[in-house]
Protein backbone atom coordinates (compact mmCIF):
# COMPACT_ATOMS: atom_id res chain seq x y z
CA UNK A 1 86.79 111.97 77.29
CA UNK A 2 89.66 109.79 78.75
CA UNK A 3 91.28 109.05 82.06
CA UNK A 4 94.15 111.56 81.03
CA UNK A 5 92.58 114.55 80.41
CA UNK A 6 89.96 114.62 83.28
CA UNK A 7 93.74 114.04 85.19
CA UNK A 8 94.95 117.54 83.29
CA UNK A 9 92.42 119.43 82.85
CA UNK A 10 90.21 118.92 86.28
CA UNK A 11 93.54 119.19 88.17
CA UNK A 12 96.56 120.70 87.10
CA UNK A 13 97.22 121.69 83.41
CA UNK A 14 94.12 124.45 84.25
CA UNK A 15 96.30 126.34 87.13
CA UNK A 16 99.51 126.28 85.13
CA UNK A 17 99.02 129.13 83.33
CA UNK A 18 97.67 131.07 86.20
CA UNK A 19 101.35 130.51 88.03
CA UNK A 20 102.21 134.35 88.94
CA UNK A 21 106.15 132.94 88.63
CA UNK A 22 105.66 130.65 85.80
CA UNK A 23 109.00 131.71 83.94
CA UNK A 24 111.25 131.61 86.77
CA UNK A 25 109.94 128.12 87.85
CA UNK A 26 110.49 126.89 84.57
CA UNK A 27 113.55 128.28 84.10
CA UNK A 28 114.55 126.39 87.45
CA UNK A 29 113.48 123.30 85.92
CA UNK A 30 115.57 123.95 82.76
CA UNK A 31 118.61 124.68 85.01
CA UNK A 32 118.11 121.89 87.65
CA UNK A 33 117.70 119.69 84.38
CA UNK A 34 121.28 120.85 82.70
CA UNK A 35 123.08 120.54 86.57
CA UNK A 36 122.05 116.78 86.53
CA UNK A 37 122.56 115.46 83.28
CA UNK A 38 124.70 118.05 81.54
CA UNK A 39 124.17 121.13 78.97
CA UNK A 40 122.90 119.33 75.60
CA UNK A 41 119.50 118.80 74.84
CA UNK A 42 120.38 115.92 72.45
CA UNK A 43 122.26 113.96 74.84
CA UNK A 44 119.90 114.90 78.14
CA UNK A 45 116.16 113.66 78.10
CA UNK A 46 115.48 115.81 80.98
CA UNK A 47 116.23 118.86 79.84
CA UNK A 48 114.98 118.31 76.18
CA UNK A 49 111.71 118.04 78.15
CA UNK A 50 111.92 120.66 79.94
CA UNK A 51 112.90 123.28 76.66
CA UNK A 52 109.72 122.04 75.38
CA UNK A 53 107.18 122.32 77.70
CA UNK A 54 109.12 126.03 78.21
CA UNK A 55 108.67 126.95 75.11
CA UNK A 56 104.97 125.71 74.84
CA UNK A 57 104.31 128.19 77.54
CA UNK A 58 106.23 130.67 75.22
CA UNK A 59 108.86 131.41 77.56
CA UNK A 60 111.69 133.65 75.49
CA UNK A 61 114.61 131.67 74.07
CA UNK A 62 116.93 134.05 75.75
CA UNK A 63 115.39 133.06 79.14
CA UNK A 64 115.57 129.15 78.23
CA UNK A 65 119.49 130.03 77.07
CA UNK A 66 120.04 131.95 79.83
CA UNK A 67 118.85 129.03 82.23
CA UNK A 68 121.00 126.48 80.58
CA UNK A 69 123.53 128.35 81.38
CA UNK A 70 122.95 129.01 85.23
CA UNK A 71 123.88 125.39 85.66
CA UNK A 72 127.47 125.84 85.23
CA UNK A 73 127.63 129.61 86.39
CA UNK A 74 130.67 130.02 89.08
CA UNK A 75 127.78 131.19 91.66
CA UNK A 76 125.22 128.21 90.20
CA UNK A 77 122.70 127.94 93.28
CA UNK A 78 122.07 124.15 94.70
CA UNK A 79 118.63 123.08 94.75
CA UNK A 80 117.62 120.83 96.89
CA UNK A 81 114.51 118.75 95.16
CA UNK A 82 111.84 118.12 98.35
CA UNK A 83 108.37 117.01 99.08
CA UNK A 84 105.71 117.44 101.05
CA UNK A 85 102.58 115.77 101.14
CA UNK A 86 99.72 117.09 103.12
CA UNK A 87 95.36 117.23 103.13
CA UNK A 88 93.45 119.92 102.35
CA UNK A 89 89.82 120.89 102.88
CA UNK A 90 87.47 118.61 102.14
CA UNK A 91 89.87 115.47 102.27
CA UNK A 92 92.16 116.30 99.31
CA UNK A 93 95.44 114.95 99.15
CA UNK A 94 98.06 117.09 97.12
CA UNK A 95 101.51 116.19 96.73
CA UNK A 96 104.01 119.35 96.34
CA UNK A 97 107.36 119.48 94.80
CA UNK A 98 109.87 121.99 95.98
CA UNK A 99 113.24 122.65 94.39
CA UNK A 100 114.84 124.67 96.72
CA UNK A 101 118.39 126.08 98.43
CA UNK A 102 116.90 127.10 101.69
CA UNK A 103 114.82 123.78 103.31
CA UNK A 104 114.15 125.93 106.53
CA UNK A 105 112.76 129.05 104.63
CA UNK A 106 110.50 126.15 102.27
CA UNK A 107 109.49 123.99 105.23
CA UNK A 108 108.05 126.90 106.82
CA UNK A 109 106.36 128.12 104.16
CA UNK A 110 104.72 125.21 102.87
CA UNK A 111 103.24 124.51 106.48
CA UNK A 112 102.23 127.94 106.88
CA UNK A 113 99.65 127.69 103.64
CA UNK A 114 98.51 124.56 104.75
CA UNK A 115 97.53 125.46 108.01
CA UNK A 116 96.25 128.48 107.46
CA UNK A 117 94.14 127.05 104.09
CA UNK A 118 92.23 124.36 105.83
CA UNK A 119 95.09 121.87 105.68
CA UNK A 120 97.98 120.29 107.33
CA UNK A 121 100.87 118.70 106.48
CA UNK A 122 101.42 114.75 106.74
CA UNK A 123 104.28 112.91 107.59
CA UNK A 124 106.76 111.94 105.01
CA UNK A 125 105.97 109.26 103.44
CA UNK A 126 101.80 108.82 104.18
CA UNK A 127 100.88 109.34 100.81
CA UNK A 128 103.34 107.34 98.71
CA UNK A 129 101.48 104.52 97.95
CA UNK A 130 98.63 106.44 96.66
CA UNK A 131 100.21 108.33 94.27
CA UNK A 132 102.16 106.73 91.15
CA UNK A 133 104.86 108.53 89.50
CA UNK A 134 104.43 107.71 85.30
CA UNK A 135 106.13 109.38 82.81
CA UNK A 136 103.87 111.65 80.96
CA UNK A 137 103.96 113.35 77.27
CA UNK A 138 101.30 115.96 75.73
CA UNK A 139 101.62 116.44 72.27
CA UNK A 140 99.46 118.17 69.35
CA UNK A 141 98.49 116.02 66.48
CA UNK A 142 98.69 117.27 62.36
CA UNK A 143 96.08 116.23 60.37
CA UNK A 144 95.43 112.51 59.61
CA UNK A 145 97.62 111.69 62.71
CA UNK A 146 97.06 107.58 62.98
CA UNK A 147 97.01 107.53 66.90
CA UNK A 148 96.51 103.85 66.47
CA UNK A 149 99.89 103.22 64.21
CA UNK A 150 101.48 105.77 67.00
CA UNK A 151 100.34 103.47 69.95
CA UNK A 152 102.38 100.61 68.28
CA UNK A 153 105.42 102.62 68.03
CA UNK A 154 105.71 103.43 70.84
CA UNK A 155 104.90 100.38 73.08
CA UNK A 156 108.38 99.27 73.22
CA UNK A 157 109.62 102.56 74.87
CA UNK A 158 107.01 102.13 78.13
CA UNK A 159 103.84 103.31 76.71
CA UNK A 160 101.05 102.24 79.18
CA UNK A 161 98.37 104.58 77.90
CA UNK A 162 97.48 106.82 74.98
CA UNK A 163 94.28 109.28 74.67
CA UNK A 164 93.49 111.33 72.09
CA UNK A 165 90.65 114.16 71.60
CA UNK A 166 90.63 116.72 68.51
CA UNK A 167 94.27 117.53 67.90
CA UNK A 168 95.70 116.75 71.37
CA UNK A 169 97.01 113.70 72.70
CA UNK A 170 98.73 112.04 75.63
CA UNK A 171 100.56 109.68 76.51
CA UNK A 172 101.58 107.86 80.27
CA UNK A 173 104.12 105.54 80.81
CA UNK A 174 106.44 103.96 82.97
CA UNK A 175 108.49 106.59 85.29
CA UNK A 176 111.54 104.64 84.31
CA UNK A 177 111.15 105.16 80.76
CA UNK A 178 110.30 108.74 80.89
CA UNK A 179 113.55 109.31 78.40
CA UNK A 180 113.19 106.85 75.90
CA UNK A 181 109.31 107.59 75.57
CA UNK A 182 109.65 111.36 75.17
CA UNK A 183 112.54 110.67 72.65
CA UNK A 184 110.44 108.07 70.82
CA UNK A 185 106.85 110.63 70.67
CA UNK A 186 109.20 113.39 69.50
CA UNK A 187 109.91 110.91 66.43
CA UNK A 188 106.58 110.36 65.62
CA UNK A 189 107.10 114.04 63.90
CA UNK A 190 104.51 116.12 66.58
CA UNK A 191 104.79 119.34 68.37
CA UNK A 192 105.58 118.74 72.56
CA UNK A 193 103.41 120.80 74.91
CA UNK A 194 104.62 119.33 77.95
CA UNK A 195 106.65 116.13 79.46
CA UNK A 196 107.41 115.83 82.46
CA UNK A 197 107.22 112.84 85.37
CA UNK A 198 104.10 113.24 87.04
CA UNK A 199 102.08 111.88 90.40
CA UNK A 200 99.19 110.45 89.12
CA UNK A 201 96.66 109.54 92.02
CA UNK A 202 95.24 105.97 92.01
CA UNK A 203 92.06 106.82 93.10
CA UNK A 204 90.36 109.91 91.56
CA UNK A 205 87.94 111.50 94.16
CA UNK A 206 84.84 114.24 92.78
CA UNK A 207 84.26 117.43 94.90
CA UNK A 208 81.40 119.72 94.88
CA UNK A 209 82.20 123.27 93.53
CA UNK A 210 81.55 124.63 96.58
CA UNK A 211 84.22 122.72 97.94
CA UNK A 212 86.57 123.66 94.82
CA UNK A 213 86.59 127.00 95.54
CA UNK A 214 88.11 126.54 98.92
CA UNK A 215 90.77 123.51 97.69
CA UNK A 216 91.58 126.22 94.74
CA UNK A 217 92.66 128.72 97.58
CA UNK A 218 94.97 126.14 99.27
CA UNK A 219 96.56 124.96 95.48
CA UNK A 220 96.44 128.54 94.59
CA UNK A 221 98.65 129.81 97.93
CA UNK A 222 101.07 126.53 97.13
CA UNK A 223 101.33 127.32 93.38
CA UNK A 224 102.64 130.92 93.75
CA UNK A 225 105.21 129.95 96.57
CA UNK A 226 108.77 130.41 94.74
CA UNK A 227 110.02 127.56 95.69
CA UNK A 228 106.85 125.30 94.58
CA UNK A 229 107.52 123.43 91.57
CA UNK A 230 104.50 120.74 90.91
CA UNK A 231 101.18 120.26 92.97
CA UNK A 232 99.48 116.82 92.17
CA UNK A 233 96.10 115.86 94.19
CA UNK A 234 93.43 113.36 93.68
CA UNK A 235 90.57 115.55 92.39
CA UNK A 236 89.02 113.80 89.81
């Protein structure tokens, strides 16, 4: 099993589904998406991305429409896009991304769970360089997918690293290239689960289970916050 899915399944891509608010924080995503770089999928890498991974988790096409169009509603809310980093128990490192229009309410918030989860926040800034943002695309495979002839394709559009296992596959890449490598995997002909820049941590650290269950309660807390959008740590 690969670097890339002990990264998604022993961290993140396991809570996701658990998300109490999972439509509404994807449909923030979608709308945040279509604010910044305009209403059509085609012409918008962003928000292509975000559709799909949306409707991976099966989220209703009249909830993706009705998202799209929040971004040019009269009364459209600004988000604010802010992060915090912070340790939990045990040592972990998580990185949180907040999109939100209230930095006082989020602020608050976020350092409440922290503190009162065995954590604390860090300042700004103390975690950068051990975190690397890449450009990352899931994908299912069809039968007598050549992952090999797919790795050539897309080299030229960023690709740093491809794994494969059964009928999934993912790719990382360069954060700058996050566009033109989503655009260039949705070519290949395969089905999208999810893309979407991610932290990556450089240096993957093992914890007991013991110690999972009480890091789980902190990510937990963080992950049902409203505001909350991503929650990246180094738990390898």
């Amino acid at each position: 099993m690969g670097r890339a899915f002990e990264i998604r399944r022993g961290a993140k891509e396991k809570r996701w589904d658990k998300m109490s608010k999972l439509f509404p924080k994807l449909g923030k995503s979608i709308t945040m998406a279509a604010k910044e770089g305009g209403d059509d999928p085609e012409m918008n890498a962003k928000l292509r991305a975000a559709i799909a991974t949306a409707k991976a988790e099966n989220m209703p096409k009249d909830n993706i429409d009705k998202a799209i169009a929040r971004a040019t509603a009269k009364d459209a809310v600004n988000y604010t896009e802010i992060n915090y980093e912070g340790k939990g128990p045990h040592g972990v490192l998580l990185w949180v991304e907040c999109a939100t229009d209230n930095n006082t309410r989020t602020f608050s918030n976020i350092r409440t769970t922290f503190n009162k989860n065995g954590g604390g926040l860090l300042p700004t800034g103390g975690l950068e360089f051990m975190f690397t943002r890449k450009a990352v695309v899931q994908f299912t495979t069809p039968e007598g997918f050549d992952i090999e002839e797919a790795e050539l394709e897309l080299i030229d559009h960023g690709l740093e690293e491809i794994e494969a296992e059964g009928n999934e596959a993912i790719v990382f890449g360069e954060f700058t290239s996050f566009g033109s490598l989503s655009k260039a995997v949705e070519e290949l002909g395969v089905e999208i689960t999810k893309a979407a820049p991610e932290r990556i941590a450089n240096n993957l650290v093992e914890f007991t289970e013991e110690q999972m269950t009480e890091i789980d309660v902190l990510i937990d807390k963080l992950e049902d916050d409203e505001d909350v959008l991503n929650v990246f740590t180094n738990i390898g």
